[in-house]
PDB file of N, CA and C in Angstrom:
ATOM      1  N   UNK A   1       0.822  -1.196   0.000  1.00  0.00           N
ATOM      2  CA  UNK A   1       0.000   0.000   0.000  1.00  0.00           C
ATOM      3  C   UNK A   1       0.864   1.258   0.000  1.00  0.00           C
ATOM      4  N   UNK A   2       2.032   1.641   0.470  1.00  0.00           N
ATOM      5  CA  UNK A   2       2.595   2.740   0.791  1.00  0.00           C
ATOM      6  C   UNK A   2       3.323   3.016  -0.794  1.00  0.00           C
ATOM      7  N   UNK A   3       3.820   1.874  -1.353  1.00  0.00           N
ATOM      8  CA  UNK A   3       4.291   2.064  -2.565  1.00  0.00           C
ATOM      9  C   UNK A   3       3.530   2.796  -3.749  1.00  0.00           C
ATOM     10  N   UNK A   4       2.529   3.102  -3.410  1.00  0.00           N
ATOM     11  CA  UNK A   4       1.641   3.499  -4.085  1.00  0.00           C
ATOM     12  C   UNK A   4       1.460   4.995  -3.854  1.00  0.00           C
ATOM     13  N   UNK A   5       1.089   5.966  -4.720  1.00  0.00           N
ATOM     14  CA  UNK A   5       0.677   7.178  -4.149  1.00  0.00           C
ATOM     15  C   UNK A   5      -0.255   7.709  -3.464  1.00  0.00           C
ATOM     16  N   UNK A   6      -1.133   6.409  -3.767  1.00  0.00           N
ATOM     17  CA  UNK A   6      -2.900   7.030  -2.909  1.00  0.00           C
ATOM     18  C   UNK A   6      -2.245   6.235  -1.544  1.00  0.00           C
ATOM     19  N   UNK A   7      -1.368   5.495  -1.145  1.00  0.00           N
ATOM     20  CA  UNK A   7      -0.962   4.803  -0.029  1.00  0.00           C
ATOM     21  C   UNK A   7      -0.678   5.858   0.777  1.00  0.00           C
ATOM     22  N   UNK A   8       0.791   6.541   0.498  1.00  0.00           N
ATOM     23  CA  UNK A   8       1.073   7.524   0.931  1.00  0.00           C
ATOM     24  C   UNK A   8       0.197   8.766   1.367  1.00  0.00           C
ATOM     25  N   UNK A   9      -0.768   8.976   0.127  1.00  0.00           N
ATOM     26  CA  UNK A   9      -1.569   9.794   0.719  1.00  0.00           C
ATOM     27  C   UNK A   9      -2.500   9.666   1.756  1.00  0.00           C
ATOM     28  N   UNK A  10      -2.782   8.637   1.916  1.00  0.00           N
ATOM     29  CA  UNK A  10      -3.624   7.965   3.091  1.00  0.00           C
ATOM     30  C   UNK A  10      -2.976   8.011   4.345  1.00  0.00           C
ATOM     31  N   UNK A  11      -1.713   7.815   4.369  1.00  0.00           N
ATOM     32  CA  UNK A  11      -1.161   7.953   5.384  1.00  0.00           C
ATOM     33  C   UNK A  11      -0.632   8.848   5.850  1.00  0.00           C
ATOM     34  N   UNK A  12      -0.196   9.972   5.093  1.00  0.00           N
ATOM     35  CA  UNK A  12      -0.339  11.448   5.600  1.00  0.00           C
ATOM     36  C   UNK A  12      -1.710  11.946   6.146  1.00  0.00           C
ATOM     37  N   UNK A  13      -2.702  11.256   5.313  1.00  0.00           N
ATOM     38  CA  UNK A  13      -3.980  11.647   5.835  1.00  0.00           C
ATOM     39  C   UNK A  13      -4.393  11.757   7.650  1.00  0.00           C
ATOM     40  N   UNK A  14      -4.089  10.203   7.614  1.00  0.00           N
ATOM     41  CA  UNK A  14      -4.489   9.590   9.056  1.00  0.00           C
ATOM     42  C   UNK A  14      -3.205  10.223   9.857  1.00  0.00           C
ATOM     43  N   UNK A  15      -2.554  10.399   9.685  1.00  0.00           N
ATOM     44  CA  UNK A  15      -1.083  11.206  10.343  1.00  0.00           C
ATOM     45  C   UNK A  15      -1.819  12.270  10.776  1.00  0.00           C
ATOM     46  N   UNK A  16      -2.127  13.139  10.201  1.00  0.00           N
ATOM     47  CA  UNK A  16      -2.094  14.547   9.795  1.00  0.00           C
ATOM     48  C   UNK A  16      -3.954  14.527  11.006  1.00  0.00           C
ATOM     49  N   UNK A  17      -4.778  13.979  10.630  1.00  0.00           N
ATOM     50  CA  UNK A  17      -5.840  13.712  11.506  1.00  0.00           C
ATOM     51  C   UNK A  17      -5.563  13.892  12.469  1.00  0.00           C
ATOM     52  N   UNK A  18      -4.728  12.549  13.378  1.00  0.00           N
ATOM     53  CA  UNK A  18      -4.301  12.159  14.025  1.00  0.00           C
ATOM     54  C   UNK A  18      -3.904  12.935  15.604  1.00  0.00           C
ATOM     55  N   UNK A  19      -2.772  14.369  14.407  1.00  0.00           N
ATOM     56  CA  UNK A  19      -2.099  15.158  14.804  1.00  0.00           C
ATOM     57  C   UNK A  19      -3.050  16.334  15.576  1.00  0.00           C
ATOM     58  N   UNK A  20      -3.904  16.235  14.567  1.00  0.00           N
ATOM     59  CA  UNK A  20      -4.737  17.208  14.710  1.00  0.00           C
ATOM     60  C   UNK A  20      -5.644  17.346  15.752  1.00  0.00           C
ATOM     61  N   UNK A  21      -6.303  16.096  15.925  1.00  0.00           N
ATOM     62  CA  UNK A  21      -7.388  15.989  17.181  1.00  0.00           C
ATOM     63  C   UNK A  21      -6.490  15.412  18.531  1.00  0.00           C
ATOM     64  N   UNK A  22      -5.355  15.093  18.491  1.00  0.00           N
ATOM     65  CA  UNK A  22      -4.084  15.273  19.668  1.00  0.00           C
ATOM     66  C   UNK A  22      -4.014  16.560  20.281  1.00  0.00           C
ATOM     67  N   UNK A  23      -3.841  17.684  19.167  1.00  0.00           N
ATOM     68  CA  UNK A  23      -3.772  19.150  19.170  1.00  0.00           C
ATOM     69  C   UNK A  23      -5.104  19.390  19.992  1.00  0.00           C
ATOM     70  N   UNK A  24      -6.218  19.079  19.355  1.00  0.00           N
ATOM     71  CA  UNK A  24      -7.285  20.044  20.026  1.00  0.00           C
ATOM     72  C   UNK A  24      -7.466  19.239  21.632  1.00  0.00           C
ATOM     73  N   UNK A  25      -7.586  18.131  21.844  1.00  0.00           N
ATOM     74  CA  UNK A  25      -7.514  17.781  22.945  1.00  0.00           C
ATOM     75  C   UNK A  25      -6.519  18.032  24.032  1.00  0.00           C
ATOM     76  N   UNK A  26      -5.493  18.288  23.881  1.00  0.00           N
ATOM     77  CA  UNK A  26      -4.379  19.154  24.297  1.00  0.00           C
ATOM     78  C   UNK A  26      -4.906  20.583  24.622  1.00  0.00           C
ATOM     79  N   UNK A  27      -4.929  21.423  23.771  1.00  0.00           N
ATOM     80  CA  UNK A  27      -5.606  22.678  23.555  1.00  0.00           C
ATOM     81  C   UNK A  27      -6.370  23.079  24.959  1.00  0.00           C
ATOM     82  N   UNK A  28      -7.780  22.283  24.461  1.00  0.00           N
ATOM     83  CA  UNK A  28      -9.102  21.931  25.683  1.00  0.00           C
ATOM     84  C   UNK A  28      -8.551  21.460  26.807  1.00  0.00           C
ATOM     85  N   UNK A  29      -7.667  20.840  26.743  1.00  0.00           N
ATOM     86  CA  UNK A  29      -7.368  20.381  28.048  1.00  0.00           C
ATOM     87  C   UNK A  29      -6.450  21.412  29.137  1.00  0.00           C
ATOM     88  N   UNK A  30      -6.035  22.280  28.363  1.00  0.00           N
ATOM     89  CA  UNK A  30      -5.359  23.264  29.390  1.00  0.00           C
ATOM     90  C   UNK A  30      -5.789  24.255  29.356  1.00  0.00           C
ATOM     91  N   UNK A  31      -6.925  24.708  28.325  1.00  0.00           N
ATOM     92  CA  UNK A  31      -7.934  25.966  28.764  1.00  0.00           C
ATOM     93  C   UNK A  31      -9.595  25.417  29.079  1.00  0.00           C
ATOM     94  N   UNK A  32      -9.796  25.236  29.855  1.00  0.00           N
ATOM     95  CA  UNK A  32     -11.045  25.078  31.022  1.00  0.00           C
ATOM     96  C   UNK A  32     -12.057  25.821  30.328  1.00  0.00           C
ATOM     97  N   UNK A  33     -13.222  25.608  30.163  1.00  0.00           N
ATOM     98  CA  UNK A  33     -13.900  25.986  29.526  1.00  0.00           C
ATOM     99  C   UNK A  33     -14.344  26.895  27.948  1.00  0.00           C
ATOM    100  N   UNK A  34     -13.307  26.382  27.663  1.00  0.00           N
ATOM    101  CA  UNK A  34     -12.831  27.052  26.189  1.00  0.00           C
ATOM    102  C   UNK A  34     -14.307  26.191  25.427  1.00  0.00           C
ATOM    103  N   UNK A  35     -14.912  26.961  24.688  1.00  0.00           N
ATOM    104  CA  UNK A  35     -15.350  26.437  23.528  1.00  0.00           C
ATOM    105  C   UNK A  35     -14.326  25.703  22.223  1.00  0.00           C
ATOM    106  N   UNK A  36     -14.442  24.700  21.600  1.00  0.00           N
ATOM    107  CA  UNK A  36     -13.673  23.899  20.891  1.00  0.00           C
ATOM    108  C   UNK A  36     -14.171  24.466  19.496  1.00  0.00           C
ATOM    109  N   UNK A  37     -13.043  24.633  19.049  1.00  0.00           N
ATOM    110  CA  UNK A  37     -13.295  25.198  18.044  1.00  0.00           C
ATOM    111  C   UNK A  37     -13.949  26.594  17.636  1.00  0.00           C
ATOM    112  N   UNK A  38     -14.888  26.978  18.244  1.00  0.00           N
ATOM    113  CA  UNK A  38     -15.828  28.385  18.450  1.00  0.00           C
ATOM    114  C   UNK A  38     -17.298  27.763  18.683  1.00  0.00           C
ATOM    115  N   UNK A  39     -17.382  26.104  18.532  1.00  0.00           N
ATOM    116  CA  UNK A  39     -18.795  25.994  18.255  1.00  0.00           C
ATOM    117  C   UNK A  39     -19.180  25.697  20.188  1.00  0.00           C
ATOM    118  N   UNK A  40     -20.835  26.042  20.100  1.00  0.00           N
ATOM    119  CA  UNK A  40     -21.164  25.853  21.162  1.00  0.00           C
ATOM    120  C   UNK A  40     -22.602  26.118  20.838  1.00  0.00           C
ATOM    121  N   UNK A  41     -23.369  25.000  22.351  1.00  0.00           N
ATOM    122  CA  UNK A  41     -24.636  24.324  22.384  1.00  0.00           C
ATOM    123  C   UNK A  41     -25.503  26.093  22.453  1.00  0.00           C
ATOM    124  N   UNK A  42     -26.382  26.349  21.225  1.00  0.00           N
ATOM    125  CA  UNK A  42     -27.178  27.430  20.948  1.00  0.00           C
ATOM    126  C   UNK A  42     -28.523  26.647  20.137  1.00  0.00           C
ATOM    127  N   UNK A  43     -29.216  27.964  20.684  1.00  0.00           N
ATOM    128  CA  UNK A  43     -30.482  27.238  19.663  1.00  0.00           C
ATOM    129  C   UNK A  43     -30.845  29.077  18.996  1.00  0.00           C
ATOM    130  N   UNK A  44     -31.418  28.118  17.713  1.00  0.00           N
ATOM    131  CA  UNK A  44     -31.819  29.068  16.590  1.00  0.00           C
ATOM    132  C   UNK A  44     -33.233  28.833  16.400  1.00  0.00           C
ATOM    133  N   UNK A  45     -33.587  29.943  16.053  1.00  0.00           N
ATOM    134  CA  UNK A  45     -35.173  30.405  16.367  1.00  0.00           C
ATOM    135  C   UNK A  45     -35.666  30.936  14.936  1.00  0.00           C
ATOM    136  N   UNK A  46     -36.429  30.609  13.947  1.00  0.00           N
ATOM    137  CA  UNK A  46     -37.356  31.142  13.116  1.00  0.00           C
ATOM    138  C   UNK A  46     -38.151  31.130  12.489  1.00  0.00           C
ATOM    139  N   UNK A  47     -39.292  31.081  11.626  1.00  0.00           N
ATOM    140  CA  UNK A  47     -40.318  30.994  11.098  1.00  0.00           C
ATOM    141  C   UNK A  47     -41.334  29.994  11.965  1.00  0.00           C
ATOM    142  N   UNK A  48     -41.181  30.267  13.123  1.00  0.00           N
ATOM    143  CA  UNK A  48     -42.004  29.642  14.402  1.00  0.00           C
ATOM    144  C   UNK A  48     -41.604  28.195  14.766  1.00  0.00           C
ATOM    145  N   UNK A  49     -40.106  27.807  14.231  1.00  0.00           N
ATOM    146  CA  UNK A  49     -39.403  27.041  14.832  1.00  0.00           C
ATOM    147  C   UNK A  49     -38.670  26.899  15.486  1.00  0.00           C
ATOM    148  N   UNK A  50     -37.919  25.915  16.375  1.00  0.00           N
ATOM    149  CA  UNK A  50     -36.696  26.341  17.078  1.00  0.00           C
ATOM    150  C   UNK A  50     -35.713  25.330  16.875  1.00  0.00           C
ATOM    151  N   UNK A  51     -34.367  25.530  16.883  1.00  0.00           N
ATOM    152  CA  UNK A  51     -33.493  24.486  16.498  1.00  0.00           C
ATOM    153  C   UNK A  51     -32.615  24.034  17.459  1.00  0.00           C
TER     154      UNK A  51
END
């Protein structure tokens, strides 16, 4: 599989993932109530619905 280019790319992929949600859990973990990312539990309201 690695010999291949979509191999390689796969595996930078999952690397690179990997790295990434290491990072944010790290992140969150030493600022306390940080919203992740910016998102956070809201509700949206309109045409007499609510979300």
């Amino acid at each position: 599989m690695l010999s291949s280019e979509a191999g390689i790319n796969e595996l930078i992929r999952v690397l690179l993932d990997t790295f990434s949600k290491q990072e944010r859990a790290l992140f969150v973990e030493e600022h306390e109530g940080e919203q992740c990312n910016g998102f956070r539990p809201r509700r949206w309201r309109g045409y007499g619905c609510s979300f």
